[in-house]
Protein backbone atom coordinates (compact mmCIF):
# COMPACT_ATOMS: atom_id res chain seq x y z
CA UNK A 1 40.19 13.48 -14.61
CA UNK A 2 37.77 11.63 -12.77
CA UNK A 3 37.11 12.41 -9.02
CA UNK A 4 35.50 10.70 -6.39
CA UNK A 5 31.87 8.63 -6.45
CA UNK A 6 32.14 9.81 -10.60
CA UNK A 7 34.61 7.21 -11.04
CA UNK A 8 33.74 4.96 -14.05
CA UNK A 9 33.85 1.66 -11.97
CA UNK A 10 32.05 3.06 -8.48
CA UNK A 11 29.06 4.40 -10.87
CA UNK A 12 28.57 1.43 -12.99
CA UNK A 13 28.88 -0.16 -9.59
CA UNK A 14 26.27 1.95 -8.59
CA UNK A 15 23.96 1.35 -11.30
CA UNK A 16 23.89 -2.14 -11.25
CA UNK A 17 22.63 -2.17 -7.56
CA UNK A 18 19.82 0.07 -8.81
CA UNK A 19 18.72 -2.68 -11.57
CA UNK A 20 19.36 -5.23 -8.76
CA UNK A 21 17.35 -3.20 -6.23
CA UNK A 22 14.91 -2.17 -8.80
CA UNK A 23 13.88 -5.72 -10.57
CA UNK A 24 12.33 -7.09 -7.40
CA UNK A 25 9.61 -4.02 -6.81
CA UNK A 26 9.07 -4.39 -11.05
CA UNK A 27 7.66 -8.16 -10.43
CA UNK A 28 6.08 -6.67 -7.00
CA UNK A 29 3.80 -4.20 -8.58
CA UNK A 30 3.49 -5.85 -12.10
CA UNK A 31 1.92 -9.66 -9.82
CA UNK A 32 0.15 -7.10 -7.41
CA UNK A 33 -1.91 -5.56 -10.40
CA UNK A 34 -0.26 -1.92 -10.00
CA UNK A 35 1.58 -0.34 -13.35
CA UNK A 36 5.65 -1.89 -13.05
CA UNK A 37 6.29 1.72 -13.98
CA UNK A 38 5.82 2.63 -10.03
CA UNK A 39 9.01 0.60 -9.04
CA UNK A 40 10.91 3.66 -9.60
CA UNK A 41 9.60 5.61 -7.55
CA UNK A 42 11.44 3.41 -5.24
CA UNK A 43 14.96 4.45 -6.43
CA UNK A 44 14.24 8.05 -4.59
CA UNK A 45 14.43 8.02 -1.10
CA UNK A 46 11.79 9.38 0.73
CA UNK A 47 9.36 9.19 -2.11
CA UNK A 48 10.26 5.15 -2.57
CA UNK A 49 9.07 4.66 1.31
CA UNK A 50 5.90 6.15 0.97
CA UNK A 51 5.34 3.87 -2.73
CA UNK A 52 5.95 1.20 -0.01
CA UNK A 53 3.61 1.86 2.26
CA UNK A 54 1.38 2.62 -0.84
CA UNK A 55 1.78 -0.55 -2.00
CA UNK A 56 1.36 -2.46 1.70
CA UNK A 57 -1.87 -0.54 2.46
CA UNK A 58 -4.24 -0.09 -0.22
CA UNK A 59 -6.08 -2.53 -1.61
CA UNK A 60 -4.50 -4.44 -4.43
CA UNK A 61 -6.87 -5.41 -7.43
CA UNK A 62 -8.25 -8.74 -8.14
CA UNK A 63 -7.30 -11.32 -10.41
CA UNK A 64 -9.97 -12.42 -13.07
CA UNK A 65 -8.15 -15.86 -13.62
């Protein structure tokens, strides 16, 4: 029935290394002042390397405390 990467073990496998990928960049962005919400970006390919450099090069917003 099943075939492949669509294998009910492989894809949960799957998922949790995107929650284990993903929870890092959440605290990133969330401590750096940017929306958490841009973390995902970082589970597409292409589009996660430029939220990256995004992230590395702009300036990051100050901290009132």
């Amino acid at each position: 029935m099943f075939e492949g990467l669509f294998q009910p073990i492989p894809l949960s496998l799957i998922v949790l290394i995107g929650f284990v990928v993903l929870i890092p960049f959440w605290q990133i962005f969330k401590k750096a002042g940017f929306s958490p919400w841009l973390s995902l970006l970082t589970m597409i390919p292409l589009v996660g390397l430029f939220a990256l450099y995004y992230l590395a090069f702009t300036r990051w917003p100050e901290n009132s405390k």
